[in-house]
N, C-alpha and C. Protein backbone atom coordinates (compact mmCIF):
# COMPACT_ATOMS: atom_id res chain seq x y z
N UNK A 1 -15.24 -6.15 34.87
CA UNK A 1 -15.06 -5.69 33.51
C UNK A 1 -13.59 -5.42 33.23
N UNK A 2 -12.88 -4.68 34.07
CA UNK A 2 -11.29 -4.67 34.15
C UNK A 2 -10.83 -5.86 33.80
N UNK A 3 -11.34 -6.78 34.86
CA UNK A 3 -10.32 -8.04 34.13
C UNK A 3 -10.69 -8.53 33.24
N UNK A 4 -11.69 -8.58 32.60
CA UNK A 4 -12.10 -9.14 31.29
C UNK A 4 -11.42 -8.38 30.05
N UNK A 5 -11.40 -7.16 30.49
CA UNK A 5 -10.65 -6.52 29.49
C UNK A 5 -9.74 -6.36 29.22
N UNK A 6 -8.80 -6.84 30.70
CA UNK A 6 -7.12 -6.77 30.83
C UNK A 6 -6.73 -8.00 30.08
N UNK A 7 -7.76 -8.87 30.20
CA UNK A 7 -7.44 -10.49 29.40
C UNK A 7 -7.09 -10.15 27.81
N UNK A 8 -8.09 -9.38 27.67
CA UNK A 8 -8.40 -9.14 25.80
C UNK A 8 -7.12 -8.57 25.55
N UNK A 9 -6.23 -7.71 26.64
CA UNK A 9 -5.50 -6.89 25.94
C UNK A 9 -4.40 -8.08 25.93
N UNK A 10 -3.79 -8.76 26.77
CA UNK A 10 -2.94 -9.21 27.18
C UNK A 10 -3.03 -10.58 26.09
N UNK A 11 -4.37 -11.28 25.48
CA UNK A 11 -4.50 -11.98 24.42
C UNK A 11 -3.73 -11.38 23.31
N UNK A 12 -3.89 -10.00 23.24
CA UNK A 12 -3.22 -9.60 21.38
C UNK A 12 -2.05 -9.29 21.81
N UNK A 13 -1.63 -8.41 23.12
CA UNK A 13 -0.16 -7.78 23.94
C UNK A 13 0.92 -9.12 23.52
N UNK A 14 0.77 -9.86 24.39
CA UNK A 14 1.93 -11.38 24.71
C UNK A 14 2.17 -11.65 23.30
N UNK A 15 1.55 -11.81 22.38
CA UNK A 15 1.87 -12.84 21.32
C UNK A 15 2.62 -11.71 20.13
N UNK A 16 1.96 -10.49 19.87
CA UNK A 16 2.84 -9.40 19.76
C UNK A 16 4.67 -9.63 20.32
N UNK A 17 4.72 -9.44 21.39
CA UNK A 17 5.80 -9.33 22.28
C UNK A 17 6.67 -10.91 21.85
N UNK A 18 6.05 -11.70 22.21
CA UNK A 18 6.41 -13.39 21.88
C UNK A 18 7.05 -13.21 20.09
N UNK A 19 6.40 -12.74 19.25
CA UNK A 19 6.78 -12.99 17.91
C UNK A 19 7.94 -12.01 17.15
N UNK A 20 7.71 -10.89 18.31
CA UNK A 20 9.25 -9.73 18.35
C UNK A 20 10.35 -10.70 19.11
N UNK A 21 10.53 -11.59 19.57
CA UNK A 21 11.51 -11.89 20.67
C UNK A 21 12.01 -13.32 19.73
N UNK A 22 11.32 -13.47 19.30
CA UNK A 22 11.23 -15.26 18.37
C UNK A 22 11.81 -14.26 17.03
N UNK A 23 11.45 -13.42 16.31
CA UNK A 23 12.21 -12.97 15.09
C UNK A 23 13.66 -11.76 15.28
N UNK A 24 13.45 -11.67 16.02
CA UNK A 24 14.85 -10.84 16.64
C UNK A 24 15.37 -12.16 17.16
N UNK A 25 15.76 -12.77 17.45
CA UNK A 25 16.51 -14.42 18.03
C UNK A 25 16.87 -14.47 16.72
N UNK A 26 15.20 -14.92 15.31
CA UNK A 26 16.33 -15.38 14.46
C UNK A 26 17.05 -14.82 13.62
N UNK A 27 16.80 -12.55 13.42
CA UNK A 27 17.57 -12.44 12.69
C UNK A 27 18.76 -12.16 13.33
N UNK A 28 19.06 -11.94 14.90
CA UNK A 28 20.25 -12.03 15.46
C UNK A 28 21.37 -13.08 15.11
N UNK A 29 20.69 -14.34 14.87
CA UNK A 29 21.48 -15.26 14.26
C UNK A 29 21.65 -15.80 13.17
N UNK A 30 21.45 -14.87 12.04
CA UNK A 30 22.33 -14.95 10.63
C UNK A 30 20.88 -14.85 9.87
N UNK A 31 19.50 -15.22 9.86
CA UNK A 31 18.97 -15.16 8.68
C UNK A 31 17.83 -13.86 8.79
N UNK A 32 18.03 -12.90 8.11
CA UNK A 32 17.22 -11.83 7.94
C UNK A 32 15.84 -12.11 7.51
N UNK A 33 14.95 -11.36 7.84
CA UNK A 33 13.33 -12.23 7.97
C UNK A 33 12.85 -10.84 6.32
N UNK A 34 13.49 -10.15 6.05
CA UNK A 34 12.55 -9.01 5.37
C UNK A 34 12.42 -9.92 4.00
N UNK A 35 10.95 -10.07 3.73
CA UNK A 35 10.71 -10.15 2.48
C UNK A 35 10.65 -9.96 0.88
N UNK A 36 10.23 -8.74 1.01
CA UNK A 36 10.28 -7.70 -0.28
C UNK A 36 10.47 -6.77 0.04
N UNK A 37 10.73 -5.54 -0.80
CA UNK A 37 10.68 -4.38 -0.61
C UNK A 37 9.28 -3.78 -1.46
N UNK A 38 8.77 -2.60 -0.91
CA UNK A 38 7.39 -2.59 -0.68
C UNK A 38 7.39 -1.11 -1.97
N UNK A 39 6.59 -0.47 -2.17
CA UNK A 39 6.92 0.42 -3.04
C UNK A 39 6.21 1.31 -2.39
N UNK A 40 6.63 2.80 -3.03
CA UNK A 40 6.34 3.99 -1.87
C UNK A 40 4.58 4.55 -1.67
N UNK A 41 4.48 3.67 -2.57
CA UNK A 41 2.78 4.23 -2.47
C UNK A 41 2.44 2.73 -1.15
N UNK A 42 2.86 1.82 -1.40
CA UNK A 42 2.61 0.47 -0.21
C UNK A 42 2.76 1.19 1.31
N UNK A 43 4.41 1.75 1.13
CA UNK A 43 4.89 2.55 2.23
C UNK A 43 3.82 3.48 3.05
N UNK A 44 3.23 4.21 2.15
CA UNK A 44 2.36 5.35 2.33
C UNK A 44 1.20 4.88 2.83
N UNK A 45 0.50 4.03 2.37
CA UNK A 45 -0.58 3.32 2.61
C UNK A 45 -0.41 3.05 3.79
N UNK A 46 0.53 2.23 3.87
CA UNK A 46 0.99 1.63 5.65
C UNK A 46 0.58 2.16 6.60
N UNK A 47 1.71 3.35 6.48
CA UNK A 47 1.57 4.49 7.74
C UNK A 47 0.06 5.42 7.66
N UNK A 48 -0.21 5.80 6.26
CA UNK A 48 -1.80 5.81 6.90
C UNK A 48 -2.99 4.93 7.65
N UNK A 49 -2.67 3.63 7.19
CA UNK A 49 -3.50 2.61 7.97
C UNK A 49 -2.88 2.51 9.32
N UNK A 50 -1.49 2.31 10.15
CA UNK A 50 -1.30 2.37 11.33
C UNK A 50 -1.93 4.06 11.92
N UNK A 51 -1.56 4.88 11.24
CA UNK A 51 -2.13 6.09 11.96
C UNK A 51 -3.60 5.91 12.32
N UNK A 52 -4.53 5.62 11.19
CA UNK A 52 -6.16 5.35 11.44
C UNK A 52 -6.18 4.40 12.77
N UNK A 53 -5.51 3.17 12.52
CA UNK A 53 -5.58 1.82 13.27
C UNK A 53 -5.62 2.11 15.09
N UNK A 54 -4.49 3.00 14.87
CA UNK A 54 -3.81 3.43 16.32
C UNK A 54 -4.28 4.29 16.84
N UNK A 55 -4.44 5.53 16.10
CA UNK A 55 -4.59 6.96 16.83
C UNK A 55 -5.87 7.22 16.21
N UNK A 56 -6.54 7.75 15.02
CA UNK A 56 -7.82 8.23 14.31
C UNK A 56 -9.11 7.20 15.29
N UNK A 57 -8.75 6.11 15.05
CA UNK A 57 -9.80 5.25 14.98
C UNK A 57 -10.16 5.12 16.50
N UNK A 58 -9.37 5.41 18.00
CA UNK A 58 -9.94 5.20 19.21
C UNK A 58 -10.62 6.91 19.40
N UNK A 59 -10.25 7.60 18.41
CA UNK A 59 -10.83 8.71 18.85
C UNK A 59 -12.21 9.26 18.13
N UNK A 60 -11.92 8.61 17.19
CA UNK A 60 -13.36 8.13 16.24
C UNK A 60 -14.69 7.18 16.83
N UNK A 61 -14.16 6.60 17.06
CA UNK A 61 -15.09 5.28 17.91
C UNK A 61 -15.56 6.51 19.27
N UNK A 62 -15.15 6.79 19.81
CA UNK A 62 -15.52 7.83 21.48
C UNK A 62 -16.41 8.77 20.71
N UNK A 63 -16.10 9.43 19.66
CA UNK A 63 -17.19 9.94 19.10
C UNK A 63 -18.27 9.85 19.24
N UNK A 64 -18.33 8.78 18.21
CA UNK A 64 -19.54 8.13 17.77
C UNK A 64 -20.60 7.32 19.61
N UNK A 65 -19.68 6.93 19.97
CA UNK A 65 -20.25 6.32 21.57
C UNK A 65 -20.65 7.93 22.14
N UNK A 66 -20.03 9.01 22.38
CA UNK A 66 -20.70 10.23 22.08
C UNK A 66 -21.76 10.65 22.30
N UNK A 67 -22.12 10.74 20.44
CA UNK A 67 -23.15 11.16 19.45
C UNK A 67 -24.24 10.16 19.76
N UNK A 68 -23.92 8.70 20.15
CA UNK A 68 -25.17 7.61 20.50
C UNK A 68 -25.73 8.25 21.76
N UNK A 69 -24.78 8.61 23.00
CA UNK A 69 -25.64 9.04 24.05
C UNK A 69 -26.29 10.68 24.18
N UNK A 70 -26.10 10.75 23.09
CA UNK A 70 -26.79 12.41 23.60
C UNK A 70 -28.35 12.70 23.72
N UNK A 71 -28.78 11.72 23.25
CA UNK A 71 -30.16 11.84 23.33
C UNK A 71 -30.41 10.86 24.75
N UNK A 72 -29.31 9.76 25.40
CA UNK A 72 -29.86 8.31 26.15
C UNK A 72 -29.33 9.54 27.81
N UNK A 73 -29.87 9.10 28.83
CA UNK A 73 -29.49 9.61 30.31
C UNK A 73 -28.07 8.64 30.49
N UNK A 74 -28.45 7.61 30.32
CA UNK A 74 -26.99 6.46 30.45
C UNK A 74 -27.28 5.47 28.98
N UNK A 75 -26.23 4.61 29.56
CA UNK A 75 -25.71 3.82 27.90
C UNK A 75 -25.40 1.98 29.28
N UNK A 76 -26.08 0.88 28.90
CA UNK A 76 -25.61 -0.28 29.20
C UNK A 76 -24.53 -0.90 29.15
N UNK A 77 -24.60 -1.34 30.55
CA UNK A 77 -23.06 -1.78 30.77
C UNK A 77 -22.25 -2.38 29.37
N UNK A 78 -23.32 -3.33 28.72
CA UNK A 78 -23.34 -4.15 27.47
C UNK A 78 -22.48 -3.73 26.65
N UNK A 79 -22.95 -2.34 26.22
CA UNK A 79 -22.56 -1.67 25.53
C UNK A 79 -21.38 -1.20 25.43
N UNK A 80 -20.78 -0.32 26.80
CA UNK A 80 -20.00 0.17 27.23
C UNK A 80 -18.73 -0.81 27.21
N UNK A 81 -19.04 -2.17 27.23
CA UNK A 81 -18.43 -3.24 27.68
C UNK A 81 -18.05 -3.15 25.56
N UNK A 82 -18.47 -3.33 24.86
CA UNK A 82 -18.45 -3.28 23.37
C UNK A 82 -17.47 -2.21 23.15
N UNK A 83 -17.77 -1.26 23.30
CA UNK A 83 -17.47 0.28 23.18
C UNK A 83 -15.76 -0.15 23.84
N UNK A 84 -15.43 -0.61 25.07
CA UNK A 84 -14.02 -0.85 25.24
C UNK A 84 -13.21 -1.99 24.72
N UNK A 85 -13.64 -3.15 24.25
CA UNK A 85 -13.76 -3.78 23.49
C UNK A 85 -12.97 -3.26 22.13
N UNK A 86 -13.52 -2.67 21.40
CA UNK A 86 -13.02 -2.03 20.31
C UNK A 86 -11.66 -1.01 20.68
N UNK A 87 -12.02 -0.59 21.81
CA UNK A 87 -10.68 0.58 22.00
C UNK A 87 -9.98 -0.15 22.38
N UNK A 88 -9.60 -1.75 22.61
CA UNK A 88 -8.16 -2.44 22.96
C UNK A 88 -8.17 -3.23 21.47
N UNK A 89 -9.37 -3.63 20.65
CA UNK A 89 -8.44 -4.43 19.68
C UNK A 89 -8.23 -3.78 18.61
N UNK A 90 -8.64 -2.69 17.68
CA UNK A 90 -8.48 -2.11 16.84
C UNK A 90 -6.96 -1.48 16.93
N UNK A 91 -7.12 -0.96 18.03
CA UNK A 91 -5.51 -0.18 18.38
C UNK A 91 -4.21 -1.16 18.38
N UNK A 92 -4.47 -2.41 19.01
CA UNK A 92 -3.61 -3.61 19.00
C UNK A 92 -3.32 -3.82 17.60
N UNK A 93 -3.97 -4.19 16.80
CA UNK A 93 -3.39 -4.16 15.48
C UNK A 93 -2.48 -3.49 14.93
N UNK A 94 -2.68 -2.78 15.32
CA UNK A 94 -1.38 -1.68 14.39
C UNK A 94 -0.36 -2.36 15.01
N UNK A 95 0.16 -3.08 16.47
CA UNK A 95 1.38 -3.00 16.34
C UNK A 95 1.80 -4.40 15.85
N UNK A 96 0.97 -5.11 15.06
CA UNK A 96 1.11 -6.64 13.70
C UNK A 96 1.82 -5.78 12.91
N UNK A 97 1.12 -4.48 12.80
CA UNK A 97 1.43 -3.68 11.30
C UNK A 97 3.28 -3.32 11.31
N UNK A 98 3.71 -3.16 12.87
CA UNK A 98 5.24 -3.32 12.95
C UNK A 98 5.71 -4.21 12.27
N UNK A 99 5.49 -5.43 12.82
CA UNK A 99 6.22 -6.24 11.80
C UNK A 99 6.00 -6.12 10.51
N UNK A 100 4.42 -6.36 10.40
CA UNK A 100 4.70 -6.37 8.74
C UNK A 100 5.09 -5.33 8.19
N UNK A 101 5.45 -3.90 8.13
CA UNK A 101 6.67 -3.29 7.91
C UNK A 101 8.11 -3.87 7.67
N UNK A 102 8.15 -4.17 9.00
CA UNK A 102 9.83 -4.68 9.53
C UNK A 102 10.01 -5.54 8.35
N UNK A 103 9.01 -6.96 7.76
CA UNK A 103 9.06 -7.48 6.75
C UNK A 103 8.65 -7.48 5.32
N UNK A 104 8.42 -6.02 5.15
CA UNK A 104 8.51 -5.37 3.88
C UNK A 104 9.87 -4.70 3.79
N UNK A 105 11.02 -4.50 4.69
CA UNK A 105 12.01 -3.79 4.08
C UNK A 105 11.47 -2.58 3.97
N UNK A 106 10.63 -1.67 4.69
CA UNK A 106 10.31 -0.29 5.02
C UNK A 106 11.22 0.42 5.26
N UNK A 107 12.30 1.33 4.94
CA UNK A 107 13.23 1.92 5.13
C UNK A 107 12.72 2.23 7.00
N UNK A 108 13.58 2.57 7.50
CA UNK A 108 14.06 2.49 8.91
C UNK A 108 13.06 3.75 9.34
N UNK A 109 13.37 5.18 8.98
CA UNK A 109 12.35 6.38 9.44
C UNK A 109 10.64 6.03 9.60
N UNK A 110 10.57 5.31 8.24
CA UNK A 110 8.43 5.25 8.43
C UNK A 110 8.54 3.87 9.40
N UNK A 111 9.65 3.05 8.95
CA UNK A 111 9.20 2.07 10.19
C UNK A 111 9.22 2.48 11.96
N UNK A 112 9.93 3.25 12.12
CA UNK A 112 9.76 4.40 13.53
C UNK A 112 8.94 4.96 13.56
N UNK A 113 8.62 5.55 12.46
CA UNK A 113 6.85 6.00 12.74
C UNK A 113 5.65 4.94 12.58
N UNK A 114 6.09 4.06 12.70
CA UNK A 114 4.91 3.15 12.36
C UNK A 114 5.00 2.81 13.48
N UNK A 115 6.39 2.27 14.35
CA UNK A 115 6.59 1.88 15.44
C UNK A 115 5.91 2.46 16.52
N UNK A 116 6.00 4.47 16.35
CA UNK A 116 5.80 4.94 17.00
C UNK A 116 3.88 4.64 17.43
N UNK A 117 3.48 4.58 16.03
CA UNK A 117 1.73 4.69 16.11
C UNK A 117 1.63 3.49 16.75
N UNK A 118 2.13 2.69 16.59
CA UNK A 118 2.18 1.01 16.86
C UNK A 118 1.66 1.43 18.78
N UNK A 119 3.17 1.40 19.40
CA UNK A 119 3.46 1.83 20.61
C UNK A 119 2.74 2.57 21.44
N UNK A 120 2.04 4.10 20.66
CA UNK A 120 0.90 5.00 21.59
C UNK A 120 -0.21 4.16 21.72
N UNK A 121 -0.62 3.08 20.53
CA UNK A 121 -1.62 3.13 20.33
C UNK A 121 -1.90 1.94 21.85
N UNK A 122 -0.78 0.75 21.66
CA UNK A 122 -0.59 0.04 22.72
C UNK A 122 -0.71 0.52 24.40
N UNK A 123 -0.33 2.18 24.28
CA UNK A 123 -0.43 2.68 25.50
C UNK A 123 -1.85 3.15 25.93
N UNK A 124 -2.21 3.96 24.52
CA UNK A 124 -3.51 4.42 25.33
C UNK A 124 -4.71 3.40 24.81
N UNK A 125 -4.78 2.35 24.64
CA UNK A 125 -5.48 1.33 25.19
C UNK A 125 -5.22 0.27 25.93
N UNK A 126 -4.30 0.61 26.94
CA UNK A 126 -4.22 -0.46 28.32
C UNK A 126 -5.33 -0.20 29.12
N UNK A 127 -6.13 -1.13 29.57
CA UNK A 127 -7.31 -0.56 30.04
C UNK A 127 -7.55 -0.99 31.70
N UNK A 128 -6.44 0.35 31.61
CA UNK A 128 -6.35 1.05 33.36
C UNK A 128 -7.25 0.76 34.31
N UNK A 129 -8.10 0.29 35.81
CA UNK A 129 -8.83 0.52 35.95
C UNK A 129 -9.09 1.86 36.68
N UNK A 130 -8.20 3.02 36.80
CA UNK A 130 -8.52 4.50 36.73
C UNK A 130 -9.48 4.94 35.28
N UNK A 131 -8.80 4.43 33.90
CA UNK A 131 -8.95 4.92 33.11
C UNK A 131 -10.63 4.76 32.66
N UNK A 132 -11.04 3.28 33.35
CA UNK A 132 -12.49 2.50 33.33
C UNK A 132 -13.02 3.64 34.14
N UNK A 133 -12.96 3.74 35.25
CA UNK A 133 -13.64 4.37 36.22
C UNK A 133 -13.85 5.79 35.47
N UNK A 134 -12.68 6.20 35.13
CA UNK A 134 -13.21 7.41 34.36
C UNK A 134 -14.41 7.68 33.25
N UNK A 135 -13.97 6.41 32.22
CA UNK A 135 -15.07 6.32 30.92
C UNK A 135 -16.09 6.07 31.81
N UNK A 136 -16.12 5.55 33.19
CA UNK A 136 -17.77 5.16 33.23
C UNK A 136 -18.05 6.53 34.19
N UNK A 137 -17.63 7.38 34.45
CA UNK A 137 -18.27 8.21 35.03
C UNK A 137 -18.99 9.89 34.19
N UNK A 138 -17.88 9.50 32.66
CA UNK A 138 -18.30 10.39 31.08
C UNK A 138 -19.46 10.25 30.87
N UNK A 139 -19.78 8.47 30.52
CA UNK A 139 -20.43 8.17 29.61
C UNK A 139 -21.61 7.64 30.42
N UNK A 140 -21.50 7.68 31.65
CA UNK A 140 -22.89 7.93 32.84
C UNK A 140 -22.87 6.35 32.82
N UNK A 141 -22.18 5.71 32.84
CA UNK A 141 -22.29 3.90 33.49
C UNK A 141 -22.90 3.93 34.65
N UNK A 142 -23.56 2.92 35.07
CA UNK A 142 -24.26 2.44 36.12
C UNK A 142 -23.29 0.89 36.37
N UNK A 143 -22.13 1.33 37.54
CA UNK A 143 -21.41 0.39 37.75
C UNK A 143 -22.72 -1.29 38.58
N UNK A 144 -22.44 -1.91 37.78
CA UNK A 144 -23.20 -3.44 38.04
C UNK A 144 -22.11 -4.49 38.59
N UNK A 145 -20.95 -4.38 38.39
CA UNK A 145 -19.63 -5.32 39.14
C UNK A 145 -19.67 -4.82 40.16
């Protein structure tokens, strides 16, 4: 399950990383990539959707996975396998939402905070296999690998 999941992350991670390295190349060399400038309610919007994207939403989702087992003794691997699933790609998104900042012309401060939600969110869904072992020993997994 680790590596299946290290794949998923490393599918949205690389190309992230690849498309920062390819637009920093080209605005290093003379042509600036920002599009428009965004207006402050756009701005606002933003950083609430990276905050949900990044931080609200993996702690929202554990909830709810939660509230499903309180009545179950354990929860299927299946499931569990779903359940982490969501905590690497939802969080990955937000850091698209960097750029598309970076190419709205976001004044520099919310784009650091966007960066910032971007970045935690990238951290705390690397999916450790300490961090596995842990969720499956919460949420009462019956290790099958």
């Amino acid at each position: 399950m680790q590596k299946k999941l290290l794949k998923l992350y490393l599918q949205l991670f690389v190309p992230f990383v690849l498309l920062v390295v390819a637009f920093s190349l080209v605005e290093y060399y003379g042509t600036y990539l920002g599009f428009f400038n965004i207006n402050k309610i756009g701005r606002t919007a933003l950083i609430i959707f990276t905050a949900f994207t990044g931080i609200i939403f993996p702690i929202w989702n554990r909830l709810l996975l939660v509230k499903k087992m309180r009545d179950t003794k354990e929860i299927s691997n299946a499931r569990f396998f779903e359940f982490e699933q969501l905590q690497i790609i939802v969080p990955l998104t937000t850091l698209y939402f960097v750029l598309f900042g970076h190419f709205m012309q976001v004044p520099k401060v919310q784009e650091f905070v966007i960066a910032i939600f971007g970045f935690y969110a990238a951290y705390y869904s690397f999916p450790s296999e300490k961090r596995i072992k842990l969720d499956k020993k919460i949420f009462r997994i019956k290790d099958d690998e």
